[in-house]
N, C-alpha and C. Protein backbone atom coordinates (compact mmCIF):
# COMPACT_ATOMS: atom_id res chain seq x y z
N UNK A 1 0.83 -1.19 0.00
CA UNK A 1 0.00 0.00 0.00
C UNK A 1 0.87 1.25 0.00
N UNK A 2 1.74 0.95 0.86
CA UNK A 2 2.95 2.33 1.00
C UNK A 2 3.00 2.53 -0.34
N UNK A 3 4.08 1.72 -1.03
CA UNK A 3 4.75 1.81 -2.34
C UNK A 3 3.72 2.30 -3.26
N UNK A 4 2.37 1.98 -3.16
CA UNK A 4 1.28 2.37 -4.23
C UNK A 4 1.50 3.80 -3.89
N UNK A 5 1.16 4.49 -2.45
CA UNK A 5 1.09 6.01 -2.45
C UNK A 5 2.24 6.73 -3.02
N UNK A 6 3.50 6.22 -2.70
CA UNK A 6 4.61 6.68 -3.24
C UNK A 6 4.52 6.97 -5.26
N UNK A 7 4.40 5.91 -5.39
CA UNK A 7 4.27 5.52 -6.93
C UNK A 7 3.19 6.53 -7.38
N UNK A 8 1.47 7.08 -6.60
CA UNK A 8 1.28 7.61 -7.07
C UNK A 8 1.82 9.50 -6.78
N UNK A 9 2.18 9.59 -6.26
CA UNK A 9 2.59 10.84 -5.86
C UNK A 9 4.37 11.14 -7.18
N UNK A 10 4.82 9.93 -6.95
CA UNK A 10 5.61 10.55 -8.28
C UNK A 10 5.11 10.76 -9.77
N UNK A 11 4.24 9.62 -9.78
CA UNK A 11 3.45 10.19 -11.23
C UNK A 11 2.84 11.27 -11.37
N UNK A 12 2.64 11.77 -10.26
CA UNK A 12 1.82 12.80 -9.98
C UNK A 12 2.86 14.24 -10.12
N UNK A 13 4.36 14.02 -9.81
CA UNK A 13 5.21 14.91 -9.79
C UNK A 13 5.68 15.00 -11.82
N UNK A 14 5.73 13.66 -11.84
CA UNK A 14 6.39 13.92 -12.84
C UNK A 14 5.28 14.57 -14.29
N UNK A 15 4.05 13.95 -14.04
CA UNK A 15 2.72 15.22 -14.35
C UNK A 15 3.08 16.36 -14.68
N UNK A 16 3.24 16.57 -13.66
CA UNK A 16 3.05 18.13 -13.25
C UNK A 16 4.70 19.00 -13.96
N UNK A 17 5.83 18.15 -13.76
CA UNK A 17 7.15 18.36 -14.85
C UNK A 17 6.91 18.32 -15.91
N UNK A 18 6.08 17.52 -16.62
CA UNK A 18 5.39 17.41 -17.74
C UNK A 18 4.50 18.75 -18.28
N UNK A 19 3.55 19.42 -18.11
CA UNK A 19 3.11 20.33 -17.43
C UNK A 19 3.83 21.20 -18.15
N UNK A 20 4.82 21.65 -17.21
CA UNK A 20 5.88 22.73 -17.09
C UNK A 20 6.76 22.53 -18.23
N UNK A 21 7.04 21.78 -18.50
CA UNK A 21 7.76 21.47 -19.92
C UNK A 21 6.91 21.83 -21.02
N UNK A 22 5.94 21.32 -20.81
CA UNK A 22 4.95 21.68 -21.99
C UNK A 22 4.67 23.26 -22.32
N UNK A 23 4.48 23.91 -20.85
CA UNK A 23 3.97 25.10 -21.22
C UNK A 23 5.09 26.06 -21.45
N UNK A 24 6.45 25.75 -20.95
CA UNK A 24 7.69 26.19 -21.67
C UNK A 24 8.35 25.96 -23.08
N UNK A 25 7.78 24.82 -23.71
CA UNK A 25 7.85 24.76 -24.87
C UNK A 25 7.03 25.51 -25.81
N UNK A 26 5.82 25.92 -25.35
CA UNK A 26 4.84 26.32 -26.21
C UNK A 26 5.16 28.11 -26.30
N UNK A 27 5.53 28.73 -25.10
CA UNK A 27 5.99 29.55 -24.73
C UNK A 27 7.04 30.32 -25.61
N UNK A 28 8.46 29.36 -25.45
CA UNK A 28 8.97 29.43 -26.53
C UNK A 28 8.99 29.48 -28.18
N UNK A 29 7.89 28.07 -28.42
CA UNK A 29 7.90 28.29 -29.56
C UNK A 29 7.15 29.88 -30.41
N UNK A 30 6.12 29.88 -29.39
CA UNK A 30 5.34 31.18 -29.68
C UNK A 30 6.69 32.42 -29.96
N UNK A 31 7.32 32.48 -28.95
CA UNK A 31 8.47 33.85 -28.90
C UNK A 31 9.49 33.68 -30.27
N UNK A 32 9.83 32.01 -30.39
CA UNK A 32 10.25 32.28 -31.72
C UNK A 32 9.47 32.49 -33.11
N UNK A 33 8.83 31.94 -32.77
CA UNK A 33 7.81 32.71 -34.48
C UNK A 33 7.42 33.86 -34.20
N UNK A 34 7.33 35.17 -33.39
CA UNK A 34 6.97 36.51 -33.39
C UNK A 34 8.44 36.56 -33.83
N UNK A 35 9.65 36.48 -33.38
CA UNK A 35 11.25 36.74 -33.99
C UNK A 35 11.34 36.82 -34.98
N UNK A 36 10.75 35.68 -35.77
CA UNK A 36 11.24 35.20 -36.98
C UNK A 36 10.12 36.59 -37.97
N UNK A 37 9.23 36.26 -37.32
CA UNK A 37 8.08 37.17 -38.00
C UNK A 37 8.49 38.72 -38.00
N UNK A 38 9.22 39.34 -37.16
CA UNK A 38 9.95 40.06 -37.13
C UNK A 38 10.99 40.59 -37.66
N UNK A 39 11.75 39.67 -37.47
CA UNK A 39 13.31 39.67 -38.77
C UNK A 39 12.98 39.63 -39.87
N UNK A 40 12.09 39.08 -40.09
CA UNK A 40 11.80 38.93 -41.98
C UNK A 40 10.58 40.06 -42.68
N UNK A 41 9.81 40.81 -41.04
CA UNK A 41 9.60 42.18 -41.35
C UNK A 41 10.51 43.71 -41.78
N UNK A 42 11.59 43.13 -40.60
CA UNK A 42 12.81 44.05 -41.12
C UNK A 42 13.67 43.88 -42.25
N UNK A 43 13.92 42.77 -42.37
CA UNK A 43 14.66 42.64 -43.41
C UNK A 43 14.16 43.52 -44.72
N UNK A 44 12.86 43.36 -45.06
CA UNK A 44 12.10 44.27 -46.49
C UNK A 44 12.54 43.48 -47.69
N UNK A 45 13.56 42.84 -47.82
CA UNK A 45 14.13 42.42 -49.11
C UNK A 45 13.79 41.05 -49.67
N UNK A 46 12.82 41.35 -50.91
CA UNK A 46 12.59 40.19 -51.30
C UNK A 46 12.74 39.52 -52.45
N UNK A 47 12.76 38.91 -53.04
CA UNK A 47 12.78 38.16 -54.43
C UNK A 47 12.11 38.44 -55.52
N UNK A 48 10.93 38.64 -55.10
CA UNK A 48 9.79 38.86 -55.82
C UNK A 48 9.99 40.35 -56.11
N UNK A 49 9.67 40.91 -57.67
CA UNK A 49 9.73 42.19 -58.25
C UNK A 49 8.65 42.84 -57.47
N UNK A 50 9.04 44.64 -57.78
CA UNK A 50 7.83 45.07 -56.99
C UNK A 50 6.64 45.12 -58.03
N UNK A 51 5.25 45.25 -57.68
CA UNK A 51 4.44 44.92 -58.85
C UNK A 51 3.64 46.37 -58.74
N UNK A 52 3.85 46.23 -60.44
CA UNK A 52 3.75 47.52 -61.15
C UNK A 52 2.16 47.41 -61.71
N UNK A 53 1.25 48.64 -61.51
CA UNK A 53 -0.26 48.63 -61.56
C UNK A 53 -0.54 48.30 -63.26
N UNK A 54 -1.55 47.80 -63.56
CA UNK A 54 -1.67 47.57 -65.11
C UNK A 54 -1.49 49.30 -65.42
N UNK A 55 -2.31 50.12 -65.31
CA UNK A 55 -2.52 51.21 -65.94
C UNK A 55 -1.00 51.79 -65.96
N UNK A 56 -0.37 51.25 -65.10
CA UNK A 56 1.64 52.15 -65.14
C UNK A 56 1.62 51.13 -66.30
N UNK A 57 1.33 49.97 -66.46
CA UNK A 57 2.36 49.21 -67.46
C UNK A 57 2.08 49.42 -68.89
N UNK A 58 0.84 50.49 -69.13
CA UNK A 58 0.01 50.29 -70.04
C UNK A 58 0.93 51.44 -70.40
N UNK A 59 1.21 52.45 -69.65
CA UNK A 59 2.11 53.98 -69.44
C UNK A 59 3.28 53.88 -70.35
N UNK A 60 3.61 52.53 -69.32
CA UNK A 60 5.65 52.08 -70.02
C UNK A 60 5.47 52.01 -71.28
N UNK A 61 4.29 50.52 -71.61
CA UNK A 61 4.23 50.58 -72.99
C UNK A 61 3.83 51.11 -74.51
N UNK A 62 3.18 52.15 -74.00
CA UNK A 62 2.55 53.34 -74.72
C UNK A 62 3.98 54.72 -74.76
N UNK A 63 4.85 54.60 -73.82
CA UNK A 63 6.17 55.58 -73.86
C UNK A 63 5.81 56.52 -72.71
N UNK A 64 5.83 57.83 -72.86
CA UNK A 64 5.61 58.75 -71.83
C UNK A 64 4.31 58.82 -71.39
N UNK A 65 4.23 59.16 -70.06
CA UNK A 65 2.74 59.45 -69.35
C UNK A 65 2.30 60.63 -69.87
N UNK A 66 0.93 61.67 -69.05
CA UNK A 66 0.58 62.75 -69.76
C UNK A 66 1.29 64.05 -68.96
N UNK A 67 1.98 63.67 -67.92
CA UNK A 67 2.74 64.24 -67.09
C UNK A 67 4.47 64.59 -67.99
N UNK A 68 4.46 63.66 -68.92
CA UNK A 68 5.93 63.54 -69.34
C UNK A 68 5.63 64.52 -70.69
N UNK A 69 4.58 63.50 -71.42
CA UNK A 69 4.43 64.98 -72.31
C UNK A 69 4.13 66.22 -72.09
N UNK A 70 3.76 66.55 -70.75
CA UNK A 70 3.05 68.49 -70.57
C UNK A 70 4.89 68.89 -70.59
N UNK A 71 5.49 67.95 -69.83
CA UNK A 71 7.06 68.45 -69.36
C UNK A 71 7.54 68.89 -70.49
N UNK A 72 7.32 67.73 -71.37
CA UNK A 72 8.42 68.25 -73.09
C UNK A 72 7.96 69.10 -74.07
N UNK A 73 6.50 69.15 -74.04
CA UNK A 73 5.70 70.50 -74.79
C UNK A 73 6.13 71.65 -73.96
N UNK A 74 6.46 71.97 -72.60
CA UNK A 74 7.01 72.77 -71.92
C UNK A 74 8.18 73.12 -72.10
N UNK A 75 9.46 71.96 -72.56
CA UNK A 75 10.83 72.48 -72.86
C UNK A 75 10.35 72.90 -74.29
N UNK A 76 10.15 72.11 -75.13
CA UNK A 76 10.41 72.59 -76.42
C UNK A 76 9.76 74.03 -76.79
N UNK A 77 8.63 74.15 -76.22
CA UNK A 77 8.20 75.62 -76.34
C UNK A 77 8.78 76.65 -75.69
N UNK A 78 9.76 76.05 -74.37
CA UNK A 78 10.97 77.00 -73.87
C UNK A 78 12.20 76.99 -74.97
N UNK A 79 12.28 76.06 -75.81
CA UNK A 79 13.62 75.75 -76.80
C UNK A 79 13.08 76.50 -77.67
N UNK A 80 11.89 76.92 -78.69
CA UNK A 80 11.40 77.59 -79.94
C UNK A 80 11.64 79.23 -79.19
N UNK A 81 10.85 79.66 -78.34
CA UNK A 81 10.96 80.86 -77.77
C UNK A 81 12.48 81.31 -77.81
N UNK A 82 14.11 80.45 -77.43
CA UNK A 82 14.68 80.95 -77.31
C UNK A 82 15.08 81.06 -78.29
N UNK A 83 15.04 79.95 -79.30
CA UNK A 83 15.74 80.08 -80.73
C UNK A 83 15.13 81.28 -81.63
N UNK A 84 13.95 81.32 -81.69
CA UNK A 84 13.21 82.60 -82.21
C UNK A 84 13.60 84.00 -81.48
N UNK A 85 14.05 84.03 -80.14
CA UNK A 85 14.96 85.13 -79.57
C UNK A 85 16.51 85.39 -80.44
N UNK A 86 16.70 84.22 -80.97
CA UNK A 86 18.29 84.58 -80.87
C UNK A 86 18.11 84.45 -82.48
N UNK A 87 16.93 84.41 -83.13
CA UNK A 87 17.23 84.14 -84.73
C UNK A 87 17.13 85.49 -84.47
N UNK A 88 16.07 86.08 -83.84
CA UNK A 88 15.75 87.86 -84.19
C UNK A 88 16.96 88.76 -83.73
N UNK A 89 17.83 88.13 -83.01
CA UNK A 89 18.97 89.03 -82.38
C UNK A 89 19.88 88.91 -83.55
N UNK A 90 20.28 87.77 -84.29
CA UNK A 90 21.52 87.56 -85.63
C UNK A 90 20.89 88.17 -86.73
């Protein structure tokens, strides 16, 4: 009868080590996947291209946007103005 109480009181310990192991493992594992989830937030760098909206790609492949042409109707009508300055000055 002794030996039975004994016997159950260590199963009962080692339970309870069990337990504690368990909930330190889980513990851990949790802390390492927020890490990892972390580091590979910082990091930023990835493999994968950055992805470009259809309507930009439609942009690329058509040549300048309507932003690019106001720019160059803007130089060149700054380039005619000056050349027409300097034809009237020669």
């Amino acid at each position: 009868m002794h030996r039975l109480i004994q016997t159950a009181i260590i199963s009962r310990q080692c339970e309870g080590e069990s337990r504690v192991v368990n909930r330190k493992k889980k513990i851990n594992q949790t802390l390492k996947a927020k890490a990892k989830k972390a580091n590979k937030k910082l990091a930023g760098t990835s493999n994968k291209p950055k992805y470009i909206a259809k309507a930009d790609r439609e942009k690329l492949v058509n040549g300048y946007s309507v932003m690019d042409k106001q720019a160059l109707n803007s130089q060149a009508a700054t380039l005619v103005e000056t050349l027409s300055t300097n034809a009237n000055l020669g």
